[in-house]
PDB file of N, CA and C in Angstrom:
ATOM      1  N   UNK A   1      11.907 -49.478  -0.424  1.00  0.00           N
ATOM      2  CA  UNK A   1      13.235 -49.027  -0.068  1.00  0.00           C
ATOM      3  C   UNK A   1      13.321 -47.505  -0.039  1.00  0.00           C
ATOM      4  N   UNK A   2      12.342 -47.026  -1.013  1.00  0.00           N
ATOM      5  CA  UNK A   2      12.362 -45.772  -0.858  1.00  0.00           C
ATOM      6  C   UNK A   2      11.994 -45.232   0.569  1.00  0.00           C
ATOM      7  N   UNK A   3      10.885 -45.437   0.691  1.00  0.00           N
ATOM      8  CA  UNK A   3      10.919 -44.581   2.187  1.00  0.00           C
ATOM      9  C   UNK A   3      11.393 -45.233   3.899  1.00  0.00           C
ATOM     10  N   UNK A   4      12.337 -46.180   3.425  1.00  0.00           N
ATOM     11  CA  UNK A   4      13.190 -46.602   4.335  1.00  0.00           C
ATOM     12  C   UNK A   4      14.445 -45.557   4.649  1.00  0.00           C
ATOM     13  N   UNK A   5      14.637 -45.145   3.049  1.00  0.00           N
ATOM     14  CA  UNK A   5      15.955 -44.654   2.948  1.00  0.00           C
ATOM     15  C   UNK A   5      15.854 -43.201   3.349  1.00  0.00           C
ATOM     16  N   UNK A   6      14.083 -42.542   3.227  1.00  0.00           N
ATOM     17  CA  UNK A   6      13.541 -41.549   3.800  1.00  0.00           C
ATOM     18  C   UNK A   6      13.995 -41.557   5.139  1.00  0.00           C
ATOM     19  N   UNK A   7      12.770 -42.137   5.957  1.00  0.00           N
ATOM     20  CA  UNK A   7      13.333 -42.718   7.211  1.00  0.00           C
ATOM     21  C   UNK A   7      14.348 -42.623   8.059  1.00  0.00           C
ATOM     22  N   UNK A   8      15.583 -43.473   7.453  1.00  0.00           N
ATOM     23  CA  UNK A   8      16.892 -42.941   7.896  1.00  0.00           C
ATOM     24  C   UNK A   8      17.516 -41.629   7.507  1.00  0.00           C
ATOM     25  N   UNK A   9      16.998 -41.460   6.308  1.00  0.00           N
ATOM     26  CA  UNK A   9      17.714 -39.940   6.563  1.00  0.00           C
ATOM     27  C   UNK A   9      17.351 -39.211   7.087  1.00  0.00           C
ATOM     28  N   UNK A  10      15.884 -39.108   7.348  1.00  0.00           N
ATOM     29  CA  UNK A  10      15.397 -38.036   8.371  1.00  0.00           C
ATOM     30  C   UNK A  10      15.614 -38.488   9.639  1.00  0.00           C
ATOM     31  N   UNK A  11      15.917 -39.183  10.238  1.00  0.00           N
ATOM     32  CA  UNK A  11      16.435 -39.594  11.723  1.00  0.00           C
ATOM     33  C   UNK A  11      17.576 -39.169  11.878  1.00  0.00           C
ATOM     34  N   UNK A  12      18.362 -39.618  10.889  1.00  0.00           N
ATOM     35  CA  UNK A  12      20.069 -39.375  11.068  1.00  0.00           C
ATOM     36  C   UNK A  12      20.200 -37.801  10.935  1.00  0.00           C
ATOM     37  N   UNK A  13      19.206 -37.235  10.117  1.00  0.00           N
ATOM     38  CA  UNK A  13      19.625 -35.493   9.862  1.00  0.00           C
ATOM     39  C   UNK A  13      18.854 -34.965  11.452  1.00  0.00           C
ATOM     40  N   UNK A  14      17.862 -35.555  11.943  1.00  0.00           N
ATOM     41  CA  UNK A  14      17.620 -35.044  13.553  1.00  0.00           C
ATOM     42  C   UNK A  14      18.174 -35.641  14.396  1.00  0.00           C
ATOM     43  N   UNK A  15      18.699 -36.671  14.324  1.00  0.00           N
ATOM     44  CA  UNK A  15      19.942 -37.200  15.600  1.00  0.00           C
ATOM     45  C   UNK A  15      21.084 -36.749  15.307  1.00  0.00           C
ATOM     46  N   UNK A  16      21.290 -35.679  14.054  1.00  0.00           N
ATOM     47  CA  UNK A  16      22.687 -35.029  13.985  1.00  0.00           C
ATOM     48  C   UNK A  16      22.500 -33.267  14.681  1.00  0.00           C
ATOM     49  N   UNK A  17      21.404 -32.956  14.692  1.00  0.00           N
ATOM     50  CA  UNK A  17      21.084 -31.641  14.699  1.00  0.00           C
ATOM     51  C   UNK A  17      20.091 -31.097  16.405  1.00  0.00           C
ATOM     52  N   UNK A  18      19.878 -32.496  16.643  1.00  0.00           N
ATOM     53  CA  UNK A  18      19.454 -32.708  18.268  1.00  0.00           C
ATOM     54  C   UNK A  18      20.717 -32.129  19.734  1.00  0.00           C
ATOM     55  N   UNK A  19      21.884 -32.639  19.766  1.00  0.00           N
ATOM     56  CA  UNK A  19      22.565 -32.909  20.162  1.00  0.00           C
ATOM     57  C   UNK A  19      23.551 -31.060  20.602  1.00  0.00           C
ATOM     58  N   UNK A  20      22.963 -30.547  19.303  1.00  0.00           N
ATOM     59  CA  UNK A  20      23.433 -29.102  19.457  1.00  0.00           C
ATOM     60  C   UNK A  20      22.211 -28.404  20.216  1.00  0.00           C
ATOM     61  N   UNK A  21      20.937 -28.846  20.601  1.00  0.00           N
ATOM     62  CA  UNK A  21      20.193 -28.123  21.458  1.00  0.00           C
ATOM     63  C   UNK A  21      19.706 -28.882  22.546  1.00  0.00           C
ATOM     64  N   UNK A  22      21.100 -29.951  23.127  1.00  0.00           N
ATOM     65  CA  UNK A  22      20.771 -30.534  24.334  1.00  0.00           C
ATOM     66  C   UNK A  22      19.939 -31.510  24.548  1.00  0.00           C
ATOM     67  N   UNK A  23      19.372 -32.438  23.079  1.00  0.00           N
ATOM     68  CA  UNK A  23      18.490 -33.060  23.183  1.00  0.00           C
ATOM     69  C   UNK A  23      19.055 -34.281  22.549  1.00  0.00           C
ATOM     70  N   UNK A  24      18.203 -35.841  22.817  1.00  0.00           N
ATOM     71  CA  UNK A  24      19.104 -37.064  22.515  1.00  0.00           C
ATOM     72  C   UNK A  24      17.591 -37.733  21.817  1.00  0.00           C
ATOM     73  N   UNK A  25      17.791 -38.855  21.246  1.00  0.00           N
ATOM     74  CA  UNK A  25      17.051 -39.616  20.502  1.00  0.00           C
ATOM     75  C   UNK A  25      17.354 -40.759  21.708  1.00  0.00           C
ATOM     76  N   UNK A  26      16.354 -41.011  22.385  1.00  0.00           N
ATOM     77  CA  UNK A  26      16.643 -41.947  23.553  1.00  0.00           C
ATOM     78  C   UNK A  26      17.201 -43.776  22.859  1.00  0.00           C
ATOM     79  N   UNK A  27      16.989 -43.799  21.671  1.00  0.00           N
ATOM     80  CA  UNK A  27      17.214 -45.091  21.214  1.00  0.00           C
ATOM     81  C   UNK A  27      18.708 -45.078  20.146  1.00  0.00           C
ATOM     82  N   UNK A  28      19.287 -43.904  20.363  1.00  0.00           N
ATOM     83  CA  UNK A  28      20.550 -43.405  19.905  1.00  0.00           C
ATOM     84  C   UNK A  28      21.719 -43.640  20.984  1.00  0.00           C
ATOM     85  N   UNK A  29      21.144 -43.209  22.352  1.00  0.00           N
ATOM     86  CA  UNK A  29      22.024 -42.966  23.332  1.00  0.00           C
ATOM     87  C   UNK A  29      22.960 -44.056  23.396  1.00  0.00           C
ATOM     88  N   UNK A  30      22.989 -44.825  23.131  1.00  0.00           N
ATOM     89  CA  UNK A  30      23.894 -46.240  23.175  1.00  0.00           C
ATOM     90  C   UNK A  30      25.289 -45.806  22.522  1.00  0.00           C
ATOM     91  N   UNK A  31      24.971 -45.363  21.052  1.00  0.00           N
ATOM     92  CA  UNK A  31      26.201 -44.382  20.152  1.00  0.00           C
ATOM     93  C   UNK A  31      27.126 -43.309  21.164  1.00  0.00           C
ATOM     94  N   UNK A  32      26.516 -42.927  22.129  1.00  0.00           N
ATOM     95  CA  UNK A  32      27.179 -41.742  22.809  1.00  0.00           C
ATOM     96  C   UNK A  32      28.454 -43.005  23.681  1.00  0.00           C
ATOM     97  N   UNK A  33      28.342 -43.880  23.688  1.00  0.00           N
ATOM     98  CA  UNK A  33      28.771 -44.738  24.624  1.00  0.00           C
ATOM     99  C   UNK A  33      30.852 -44.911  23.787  1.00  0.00           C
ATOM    100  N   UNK A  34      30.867 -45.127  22.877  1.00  0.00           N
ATOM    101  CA  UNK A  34      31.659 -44.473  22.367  1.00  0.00           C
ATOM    102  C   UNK A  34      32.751 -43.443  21.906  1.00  0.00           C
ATOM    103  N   UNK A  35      32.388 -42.511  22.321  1.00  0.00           N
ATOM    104  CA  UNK A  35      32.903 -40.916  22.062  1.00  0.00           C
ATOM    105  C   UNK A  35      32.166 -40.066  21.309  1.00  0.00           C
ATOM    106  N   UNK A  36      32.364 -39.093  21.290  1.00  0.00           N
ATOM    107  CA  UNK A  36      31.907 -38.044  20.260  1.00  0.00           C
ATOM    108  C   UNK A  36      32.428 -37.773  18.759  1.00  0.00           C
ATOM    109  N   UNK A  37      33.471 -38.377  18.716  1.00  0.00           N
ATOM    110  CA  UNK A  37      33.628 -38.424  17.094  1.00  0.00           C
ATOM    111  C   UNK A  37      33.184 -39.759  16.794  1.00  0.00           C
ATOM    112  N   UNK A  38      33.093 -41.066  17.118  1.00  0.00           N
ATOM    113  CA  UNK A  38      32.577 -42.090  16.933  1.00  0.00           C
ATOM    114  C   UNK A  38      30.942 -41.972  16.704  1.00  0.00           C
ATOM    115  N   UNK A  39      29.873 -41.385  17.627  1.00  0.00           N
ATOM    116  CA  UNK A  39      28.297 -41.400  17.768  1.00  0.00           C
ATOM    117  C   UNK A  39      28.473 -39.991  15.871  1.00  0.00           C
ATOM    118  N   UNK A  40      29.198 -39.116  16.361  1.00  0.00           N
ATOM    119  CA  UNK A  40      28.979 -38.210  14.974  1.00  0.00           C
ATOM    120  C   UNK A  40      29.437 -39.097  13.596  1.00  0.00           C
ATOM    121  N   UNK A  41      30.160 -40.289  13.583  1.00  0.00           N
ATOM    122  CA  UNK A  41      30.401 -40.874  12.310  1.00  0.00           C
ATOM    123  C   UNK A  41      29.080 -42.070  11.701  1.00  0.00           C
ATOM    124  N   UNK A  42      28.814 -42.296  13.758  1.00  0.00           N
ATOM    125  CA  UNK A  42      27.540 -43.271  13.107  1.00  0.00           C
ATOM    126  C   UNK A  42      26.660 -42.609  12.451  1.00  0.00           C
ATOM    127  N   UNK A  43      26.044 -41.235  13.371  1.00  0.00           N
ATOM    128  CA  UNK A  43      25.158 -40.792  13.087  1.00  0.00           C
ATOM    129  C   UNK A  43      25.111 -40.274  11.335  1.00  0.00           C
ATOM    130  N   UNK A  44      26.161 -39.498  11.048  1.00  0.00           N
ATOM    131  CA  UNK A  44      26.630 -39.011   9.794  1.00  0.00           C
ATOM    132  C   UNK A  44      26.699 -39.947   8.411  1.00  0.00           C
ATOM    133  N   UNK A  45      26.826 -41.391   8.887  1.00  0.00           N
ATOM    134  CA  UNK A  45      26.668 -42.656   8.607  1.00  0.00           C
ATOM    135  C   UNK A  45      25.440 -43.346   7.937  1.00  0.00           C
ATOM    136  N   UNK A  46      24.370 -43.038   8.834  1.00  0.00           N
ATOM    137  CA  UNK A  46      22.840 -43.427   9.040  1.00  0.00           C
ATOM    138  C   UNK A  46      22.238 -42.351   8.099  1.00  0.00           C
ATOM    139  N   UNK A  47      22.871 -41.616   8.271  1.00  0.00           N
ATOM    140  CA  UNK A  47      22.190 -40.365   6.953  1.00  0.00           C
ATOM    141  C   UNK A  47      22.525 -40.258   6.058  1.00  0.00           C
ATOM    142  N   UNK A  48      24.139 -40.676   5.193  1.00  0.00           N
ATOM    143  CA  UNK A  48      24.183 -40.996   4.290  1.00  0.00           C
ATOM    144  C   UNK A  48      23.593 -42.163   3.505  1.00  0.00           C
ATOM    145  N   UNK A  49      23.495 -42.964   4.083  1.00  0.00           N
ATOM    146  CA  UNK A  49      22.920 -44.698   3.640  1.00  0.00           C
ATOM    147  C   UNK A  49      21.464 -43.799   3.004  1.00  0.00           C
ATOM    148  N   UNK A  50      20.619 -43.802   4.460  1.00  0.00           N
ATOM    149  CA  UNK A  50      19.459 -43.390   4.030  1.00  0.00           C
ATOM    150  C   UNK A  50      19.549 -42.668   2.962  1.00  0.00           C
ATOM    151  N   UNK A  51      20.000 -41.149   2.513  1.00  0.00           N
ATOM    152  CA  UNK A  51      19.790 -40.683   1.277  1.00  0.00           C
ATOM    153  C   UNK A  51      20.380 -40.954   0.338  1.00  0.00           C
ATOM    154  N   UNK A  52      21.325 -41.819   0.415  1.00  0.00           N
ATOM    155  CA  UNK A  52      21.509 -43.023  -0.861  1.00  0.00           C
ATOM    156  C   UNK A  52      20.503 -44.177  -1.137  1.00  0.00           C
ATOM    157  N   UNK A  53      19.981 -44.089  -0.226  1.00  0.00           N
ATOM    158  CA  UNK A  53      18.849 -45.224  -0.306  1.00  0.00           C
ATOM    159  C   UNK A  53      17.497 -44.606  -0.908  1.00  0.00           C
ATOM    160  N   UNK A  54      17.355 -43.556  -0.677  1.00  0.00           N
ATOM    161  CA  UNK A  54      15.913 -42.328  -1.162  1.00  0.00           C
ATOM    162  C   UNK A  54      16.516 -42.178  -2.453  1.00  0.00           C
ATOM    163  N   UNK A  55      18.135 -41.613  -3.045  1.00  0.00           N
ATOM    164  CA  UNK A  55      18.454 -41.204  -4.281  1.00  0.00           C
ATOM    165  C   UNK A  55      18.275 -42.263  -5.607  1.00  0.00           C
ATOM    166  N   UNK A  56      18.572 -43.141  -5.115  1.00  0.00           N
ATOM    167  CA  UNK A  56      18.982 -44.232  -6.027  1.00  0.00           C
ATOM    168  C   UNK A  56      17.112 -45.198  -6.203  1.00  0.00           C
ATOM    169  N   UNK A  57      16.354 -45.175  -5.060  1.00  0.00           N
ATOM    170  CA  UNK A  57      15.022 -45.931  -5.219  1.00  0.00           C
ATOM    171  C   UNK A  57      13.958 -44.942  -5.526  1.00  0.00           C
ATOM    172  N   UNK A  58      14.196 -43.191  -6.043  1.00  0.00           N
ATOM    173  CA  UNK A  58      13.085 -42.292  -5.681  1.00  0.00           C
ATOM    174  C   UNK A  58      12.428 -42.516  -7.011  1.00  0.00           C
ATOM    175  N   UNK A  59      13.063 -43.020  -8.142  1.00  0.00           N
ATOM    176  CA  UNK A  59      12.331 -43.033  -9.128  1.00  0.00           C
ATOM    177  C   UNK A  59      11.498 -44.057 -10.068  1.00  0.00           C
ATOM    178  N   UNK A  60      11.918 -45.138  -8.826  1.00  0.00           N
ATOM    179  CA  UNK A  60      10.820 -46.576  -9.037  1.00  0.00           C
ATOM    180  C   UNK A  60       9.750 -46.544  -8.658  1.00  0.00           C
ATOM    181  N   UNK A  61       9.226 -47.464  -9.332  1.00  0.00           N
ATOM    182  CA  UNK A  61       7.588 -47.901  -8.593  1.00  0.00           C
ATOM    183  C   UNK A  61       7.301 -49.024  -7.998  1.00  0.00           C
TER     184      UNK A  61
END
């Protein structure tokens, strides 16, 4: 779970930070379908989970 929660957070922190230099996560684009405050809540969304998911599993084995 831990590096699931990696995973998503590092996707969600570059599908949040893409978008300001014109660039898309081609398997994201679906979210744009929506609006722009909607794709920024998923996205913002996907990155919280994930680093709740890294915070809470980083210190198991």
């Amino acid at each position: 779970m831990k590096e699931l929660g990696l995973g998503l957070f590092l996707v969600g922190l570059v599908s949040l930070v893409l978008p300001f230099l014109g660039m898309k996560f081609m398997f994201l684009t679906w979210i744009e379908q929506w609006g722009a405050t909607t794709s920024l809540l998923i996205r913002g969304g996907i990155t919280l989970v994930g680093l709740l998911l890294w915070l809470s599993f980083r210190n198991r084995d």
